[in-house]
C-alpha atoms as a PDB file:
ATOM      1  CA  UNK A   1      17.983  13.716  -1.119  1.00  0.00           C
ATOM      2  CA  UNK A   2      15.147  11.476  -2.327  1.00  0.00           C
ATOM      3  CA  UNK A   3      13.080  13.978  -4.080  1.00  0.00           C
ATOM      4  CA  UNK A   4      16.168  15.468  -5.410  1.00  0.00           C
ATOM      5  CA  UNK A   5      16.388  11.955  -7.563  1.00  0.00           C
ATOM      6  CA  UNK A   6      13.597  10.526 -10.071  1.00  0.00           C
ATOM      7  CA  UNK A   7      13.508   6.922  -9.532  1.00  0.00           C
ATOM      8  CA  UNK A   8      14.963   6.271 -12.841  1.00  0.00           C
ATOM      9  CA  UNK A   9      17.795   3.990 -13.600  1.00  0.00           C
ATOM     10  CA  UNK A  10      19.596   6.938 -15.322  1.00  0.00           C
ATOM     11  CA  UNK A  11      19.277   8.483 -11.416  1.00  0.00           C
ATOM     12  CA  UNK A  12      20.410   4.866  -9.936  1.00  0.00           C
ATOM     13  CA  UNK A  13      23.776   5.225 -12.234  1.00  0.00           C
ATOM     14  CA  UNK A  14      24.604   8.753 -10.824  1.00  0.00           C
ATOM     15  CA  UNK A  15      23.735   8.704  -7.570  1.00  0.00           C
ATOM     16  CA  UNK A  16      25.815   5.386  -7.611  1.00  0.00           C
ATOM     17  CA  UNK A  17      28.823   7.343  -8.669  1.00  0.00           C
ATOM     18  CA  UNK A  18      28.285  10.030  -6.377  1.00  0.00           C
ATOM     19  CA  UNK A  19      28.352   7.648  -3.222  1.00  0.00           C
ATOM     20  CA  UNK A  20      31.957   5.716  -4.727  1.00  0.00           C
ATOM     21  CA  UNK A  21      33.202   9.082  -5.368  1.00  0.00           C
ATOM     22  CA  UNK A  22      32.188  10.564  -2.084  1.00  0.00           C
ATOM     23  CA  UNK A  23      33.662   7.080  -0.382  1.00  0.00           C
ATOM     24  CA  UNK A  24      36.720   7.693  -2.421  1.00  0.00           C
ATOM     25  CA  UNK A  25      36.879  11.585  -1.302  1.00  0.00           C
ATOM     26  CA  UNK A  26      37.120  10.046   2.441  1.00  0.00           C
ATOM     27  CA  UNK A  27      39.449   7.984   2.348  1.00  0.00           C
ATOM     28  CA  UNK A  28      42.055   9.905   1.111  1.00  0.00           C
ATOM     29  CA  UNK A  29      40.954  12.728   3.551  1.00  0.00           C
ATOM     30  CA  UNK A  30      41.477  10.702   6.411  1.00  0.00           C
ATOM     31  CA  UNK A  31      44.447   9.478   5.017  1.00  0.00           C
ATOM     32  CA  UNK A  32      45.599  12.859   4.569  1.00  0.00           C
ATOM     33  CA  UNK A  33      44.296  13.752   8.212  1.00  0.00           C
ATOM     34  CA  UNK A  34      46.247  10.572   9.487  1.00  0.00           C
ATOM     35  CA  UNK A  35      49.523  11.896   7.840  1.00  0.00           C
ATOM     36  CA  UNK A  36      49.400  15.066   9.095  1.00  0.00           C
ATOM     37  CA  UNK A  37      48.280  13.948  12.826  1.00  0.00           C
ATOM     38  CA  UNK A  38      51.488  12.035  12.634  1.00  0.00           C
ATOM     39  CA  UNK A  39      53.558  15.144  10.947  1.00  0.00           C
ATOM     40  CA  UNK A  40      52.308  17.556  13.514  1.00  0.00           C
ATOM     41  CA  UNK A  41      52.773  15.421  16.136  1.00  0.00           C
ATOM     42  CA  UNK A  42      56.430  14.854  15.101  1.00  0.00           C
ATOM     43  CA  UNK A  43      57.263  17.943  14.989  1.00  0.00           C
ATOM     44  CA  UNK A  44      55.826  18.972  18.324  1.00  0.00           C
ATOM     45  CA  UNK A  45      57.745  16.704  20.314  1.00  0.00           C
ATOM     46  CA  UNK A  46      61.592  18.147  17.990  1.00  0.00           C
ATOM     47  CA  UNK A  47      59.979  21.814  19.088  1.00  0.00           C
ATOM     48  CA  UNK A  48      59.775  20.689  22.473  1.00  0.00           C
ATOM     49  CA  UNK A  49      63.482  19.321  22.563  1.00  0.00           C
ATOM     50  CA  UNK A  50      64.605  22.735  21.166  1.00  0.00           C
ATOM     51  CA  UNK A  51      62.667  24.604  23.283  1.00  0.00           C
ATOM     52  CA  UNK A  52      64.302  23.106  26.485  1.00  0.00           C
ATOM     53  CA  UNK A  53      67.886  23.787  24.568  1.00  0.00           C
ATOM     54  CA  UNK A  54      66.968  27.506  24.036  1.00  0.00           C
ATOM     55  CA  UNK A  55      65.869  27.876  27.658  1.00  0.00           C
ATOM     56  CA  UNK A  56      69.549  26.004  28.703  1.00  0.00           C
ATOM     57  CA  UNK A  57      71.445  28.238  25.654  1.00  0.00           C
ATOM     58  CA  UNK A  58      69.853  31.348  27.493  1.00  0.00           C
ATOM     59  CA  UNK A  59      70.833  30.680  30.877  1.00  0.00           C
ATOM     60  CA  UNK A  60      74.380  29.979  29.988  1.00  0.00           C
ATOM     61  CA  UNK A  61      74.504  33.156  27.645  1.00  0.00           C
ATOM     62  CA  UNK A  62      73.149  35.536  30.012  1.00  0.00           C
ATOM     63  CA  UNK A  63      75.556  33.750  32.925  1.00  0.00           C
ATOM     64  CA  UNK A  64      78.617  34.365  30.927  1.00  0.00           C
ATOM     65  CA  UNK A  65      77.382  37.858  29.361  1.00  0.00           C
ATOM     66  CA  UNK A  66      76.989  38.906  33.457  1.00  0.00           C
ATOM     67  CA  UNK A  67      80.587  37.730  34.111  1.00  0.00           C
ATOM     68  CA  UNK A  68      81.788  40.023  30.983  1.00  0.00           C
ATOM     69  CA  UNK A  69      79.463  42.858  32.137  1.00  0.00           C
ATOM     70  CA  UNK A  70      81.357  42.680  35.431  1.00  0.00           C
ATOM     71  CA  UNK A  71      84.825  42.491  33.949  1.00  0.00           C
ATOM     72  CA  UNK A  72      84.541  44.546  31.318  1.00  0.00           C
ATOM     73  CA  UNK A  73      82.366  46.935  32.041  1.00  0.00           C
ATOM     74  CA  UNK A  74      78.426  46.854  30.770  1.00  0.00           C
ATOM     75  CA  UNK A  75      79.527  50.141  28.106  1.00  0.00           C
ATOM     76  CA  UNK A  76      82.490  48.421  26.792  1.00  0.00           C
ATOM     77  CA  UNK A  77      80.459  45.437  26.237  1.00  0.00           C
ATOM     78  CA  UNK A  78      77.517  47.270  24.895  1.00  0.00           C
ATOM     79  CA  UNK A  79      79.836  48.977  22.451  1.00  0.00           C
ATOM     80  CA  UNK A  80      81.384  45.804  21.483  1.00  0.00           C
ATOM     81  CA  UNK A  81      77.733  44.405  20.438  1.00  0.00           C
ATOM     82  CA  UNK A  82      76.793  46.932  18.254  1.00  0.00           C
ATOM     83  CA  UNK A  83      79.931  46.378  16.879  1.00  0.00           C
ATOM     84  CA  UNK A  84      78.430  42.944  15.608  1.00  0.00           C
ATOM     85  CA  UNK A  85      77.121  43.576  12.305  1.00  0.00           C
ATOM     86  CA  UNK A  86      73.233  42.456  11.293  1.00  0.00           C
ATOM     87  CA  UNK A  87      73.321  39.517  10.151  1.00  0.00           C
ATOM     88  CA  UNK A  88      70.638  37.512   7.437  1.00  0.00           C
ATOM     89  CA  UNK A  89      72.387  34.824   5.706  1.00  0.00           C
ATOM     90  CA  UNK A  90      69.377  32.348   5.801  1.00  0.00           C
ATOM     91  CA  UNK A  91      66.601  32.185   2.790  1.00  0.00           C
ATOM     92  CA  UNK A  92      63.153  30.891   3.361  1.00  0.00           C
ATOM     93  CA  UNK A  93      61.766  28.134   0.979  1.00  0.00           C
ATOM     94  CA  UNK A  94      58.972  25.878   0.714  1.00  0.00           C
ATOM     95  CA  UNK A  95      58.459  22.393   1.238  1.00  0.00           C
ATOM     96  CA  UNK A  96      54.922  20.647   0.569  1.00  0.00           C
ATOM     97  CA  UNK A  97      53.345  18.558   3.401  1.00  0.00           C
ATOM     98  CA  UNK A  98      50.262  16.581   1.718  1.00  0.00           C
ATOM     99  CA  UNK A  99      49.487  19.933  -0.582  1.00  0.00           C
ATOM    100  CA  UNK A 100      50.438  22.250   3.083  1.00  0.00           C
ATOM    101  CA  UNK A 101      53.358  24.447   1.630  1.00  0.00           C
ATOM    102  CA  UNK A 102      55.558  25.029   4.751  1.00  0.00           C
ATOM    103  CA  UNK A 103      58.045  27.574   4.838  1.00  0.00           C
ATOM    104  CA  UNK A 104      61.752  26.907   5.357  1.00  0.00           C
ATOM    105  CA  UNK A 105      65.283  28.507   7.133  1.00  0.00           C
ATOM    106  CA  UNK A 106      67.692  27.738   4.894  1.00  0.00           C
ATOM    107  CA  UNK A 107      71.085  28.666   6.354  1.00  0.00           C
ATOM    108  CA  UNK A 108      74.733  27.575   5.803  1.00  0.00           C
ATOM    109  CA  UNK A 109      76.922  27.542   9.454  1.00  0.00           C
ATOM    110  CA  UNK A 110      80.289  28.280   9.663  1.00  0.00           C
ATOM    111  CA  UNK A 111      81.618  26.744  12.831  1.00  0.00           C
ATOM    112  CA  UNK A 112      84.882  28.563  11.862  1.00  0.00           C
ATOM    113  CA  UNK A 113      83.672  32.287  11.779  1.00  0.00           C
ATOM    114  CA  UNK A 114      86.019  35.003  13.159  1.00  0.00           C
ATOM    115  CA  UNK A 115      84.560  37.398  15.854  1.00  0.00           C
ATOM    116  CA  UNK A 116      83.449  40.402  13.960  1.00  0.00           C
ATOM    117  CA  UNK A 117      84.944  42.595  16.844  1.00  0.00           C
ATOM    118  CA  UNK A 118      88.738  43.367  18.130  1.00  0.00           C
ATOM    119  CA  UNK A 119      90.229  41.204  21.204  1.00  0.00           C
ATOM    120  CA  UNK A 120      91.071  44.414  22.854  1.00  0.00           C
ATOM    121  CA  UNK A 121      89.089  44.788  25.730  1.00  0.00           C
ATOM    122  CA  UNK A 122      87.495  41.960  25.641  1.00  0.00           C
ATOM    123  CA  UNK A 123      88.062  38.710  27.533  1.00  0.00           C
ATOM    124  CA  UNK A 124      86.882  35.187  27.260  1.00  0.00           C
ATOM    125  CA  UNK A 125      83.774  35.634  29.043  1.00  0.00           C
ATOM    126  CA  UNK A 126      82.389  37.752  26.464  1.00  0.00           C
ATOM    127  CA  UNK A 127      84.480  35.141  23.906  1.00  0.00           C
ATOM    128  CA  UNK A 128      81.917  32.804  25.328  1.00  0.00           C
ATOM    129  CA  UNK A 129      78.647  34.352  25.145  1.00  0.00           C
ATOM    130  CA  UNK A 130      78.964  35.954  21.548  1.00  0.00           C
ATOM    131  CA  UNK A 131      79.812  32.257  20.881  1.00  0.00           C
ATOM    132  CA  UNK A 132      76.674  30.899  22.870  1.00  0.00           C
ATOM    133  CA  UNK A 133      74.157  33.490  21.273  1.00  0.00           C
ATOM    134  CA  UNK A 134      75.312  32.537  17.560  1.00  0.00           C
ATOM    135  CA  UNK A 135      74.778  28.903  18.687  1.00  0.00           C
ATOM    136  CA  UNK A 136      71.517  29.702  19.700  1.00  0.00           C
ATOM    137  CA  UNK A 137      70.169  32.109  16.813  1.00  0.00           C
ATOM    138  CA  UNK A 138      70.375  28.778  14.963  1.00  0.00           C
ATOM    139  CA  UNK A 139      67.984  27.103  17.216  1.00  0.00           C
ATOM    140  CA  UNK A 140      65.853  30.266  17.286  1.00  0.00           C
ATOM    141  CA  UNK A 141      65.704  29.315  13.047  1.00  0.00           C
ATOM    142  CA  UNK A 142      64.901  25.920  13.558  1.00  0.00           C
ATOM    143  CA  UNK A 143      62.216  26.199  16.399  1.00  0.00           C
ATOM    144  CA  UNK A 144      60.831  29.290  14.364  1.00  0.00           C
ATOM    145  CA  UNK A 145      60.375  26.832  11.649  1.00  0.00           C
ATOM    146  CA  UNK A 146      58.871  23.832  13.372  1.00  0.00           C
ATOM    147  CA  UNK A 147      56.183  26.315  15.468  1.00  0.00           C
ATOM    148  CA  UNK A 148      55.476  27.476  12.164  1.00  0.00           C
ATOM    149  CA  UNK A 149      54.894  24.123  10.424  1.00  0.00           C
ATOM    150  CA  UNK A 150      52.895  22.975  13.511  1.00  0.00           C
ATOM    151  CA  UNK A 151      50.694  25.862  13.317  1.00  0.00           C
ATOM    152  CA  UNK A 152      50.126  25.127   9.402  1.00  0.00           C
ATOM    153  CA  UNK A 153      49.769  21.731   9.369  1.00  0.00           C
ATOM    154  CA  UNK A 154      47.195  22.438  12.542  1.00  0.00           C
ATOM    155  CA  UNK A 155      44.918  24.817  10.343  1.00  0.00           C
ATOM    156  CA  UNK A 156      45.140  22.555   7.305  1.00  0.00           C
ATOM    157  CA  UNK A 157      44.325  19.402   9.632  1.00  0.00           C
ATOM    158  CA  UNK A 158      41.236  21.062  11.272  1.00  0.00           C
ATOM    159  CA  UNK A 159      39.840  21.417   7.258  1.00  0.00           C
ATOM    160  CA  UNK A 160      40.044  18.303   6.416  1.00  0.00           C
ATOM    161  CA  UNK A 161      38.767  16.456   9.495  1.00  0.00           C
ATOM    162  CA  UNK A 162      35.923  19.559   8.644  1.00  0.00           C
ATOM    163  CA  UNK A 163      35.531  18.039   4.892  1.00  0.00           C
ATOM    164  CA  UNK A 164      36.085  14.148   6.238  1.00  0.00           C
ATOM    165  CA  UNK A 165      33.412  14.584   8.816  1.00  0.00           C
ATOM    166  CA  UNK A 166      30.979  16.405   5.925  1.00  0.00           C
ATOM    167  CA  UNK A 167      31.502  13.135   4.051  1.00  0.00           C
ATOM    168  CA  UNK A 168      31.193  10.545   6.208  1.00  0.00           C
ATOM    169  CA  UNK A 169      27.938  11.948   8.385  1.00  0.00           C
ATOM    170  CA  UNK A 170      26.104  13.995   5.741  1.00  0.00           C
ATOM    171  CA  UNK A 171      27.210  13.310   1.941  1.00  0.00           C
ATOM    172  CA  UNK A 172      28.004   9.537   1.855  1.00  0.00           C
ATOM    173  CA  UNK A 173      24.391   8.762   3.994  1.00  0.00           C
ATOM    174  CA  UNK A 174      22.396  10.874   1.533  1.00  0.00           C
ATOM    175  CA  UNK A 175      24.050   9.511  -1.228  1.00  0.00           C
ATOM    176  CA  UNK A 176      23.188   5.825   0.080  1.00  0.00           C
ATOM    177  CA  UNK A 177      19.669   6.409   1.169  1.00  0.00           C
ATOM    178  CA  UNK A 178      19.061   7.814  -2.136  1.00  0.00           C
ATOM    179  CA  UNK A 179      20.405   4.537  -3.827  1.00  0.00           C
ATOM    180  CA  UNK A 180      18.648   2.617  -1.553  1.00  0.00           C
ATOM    181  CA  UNK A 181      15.381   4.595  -2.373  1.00  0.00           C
ATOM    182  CA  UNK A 182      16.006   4.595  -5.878  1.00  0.00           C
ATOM    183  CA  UNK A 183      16.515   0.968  -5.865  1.00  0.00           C
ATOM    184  CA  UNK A 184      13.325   0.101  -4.019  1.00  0.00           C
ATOM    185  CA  UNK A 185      11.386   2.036  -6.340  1.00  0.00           C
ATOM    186  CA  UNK A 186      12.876   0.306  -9.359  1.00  0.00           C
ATOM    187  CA  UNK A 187      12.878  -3.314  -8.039  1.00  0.00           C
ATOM    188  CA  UNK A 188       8.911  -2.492  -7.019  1.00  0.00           C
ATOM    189  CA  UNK A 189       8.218  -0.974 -10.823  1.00  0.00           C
ATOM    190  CA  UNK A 190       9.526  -4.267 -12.272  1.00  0.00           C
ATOM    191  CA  UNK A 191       7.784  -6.361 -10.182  1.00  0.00           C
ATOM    192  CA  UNK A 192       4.420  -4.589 -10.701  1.00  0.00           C
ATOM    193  CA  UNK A 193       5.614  -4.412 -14.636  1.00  0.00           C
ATOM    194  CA  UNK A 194       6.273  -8.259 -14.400  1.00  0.00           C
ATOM    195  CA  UNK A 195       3.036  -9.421 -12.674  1.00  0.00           C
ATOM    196  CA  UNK A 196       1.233  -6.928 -15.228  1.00  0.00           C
ATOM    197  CA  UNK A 197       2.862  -8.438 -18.184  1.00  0.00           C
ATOM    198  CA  UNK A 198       2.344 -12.390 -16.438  1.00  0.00           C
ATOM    199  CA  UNK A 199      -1.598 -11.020 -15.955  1.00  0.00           C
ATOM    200  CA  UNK A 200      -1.591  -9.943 -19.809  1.00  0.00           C
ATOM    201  CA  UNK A 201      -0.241 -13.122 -20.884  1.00  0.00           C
ATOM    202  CA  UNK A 202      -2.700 -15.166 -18.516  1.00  0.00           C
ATOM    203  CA  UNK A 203      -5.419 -13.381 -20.661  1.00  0.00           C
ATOM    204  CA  UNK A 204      -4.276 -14.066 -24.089  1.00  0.00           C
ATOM    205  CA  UNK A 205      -4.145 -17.684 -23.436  1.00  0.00           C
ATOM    206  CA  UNK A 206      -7.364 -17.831 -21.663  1.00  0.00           C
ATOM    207  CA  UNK A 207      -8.689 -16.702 -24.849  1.00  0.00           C
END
């Protein structure tokens, strides 16, 4: 970094500038890396509250889809779920996380909806895990989300602890050993410049 610099006070200016804007740089990388850490880590702890609600929306689903099975036959019910059209009402949008664009499930939830299929032959088992399974397609959104957004934020937090770390062990320690340098060599030039000008002096009046 030194011979990349002429000693010159022009030099002194700019490397000066590079070291406050490389200081700058840092700090609002690790502030950036801070709010993330504390975003991801958020987020991690709702996707492991909804990931122990899927497991118990599962077990209760599959419990009262085995009691319909039995009652109703696993062909009537089979024929009763295909029935159940496709459904896609949810859009995906985009929020911004410290410049990290994470996707979205937007989705309205009608706790009112009608069953899609007749009551005949069916029962209140099945009632119940249609019911259960809609619940938990919503959770499926959200934790499909958050896993998402954790995985994001992850990638974007493991660049700029990469560019933070570039800053504060390689860039910023150039920058001020080349000030440093630069200053030493200036400071020693005007001394020598001073002593030669109090030596020229000294002559002029000794004559």
């Amino acid at each position: 970094m030194q011979n990349q610099f002429t000693p010159t006070k022009a030099n002194l200016i700019k490397a000066r500038e590079s070291l406050a804007f490389s200081k700058s740089g840092y700090a609002l990388l690790d502030k950036k890396r801070t709010v993330l850490i504390r975003e991801a880590m958020t987020l991690v702890e709702r996707a492991n509250e909804i990931q122990k609600k899927v497991k118990e929306e599962f077990e209760d689903a599959y419990s009262t889809l085995e009691i319909a099975n039995i009652t109703l036959g696993v062909n009537n019910v089979s024929d009763v779920a295909m029935s159940i059209p496709k459904q896609e009402e949810f859009q995906i949008l985009y929020r911004s996380v410290m410049g990290v664009e994470i996707p979205m499930v937007v989705y309205e939830r009608d706790e009112n909806k009608n069953p899609n299929y007749s009551f005949f032959r069916t029962n209140s088992a099945l009632d119940n895990a249609v019911k259960t399974l809609e619940d938990l397609k919503y959770l499926v959104y959200e934790l499909a989300e958050i896993e998402n957004a954790v995985y994001m934020i992850s990638l974007e937090i493991k660049k700029t602890v990469k560019r933070a770390n570039a800053l504060e062990k390689i860039q910023i320690p150039r920058y001020e050993e080349a000030v440093k340098y630069i200053s030493e060599v200036l400071e020693e030039k005007e001394r020598e410049d001073f002593f030669r000008l109090k030596k020229v002096k000294s002559k002029k009046q000794d004559k």
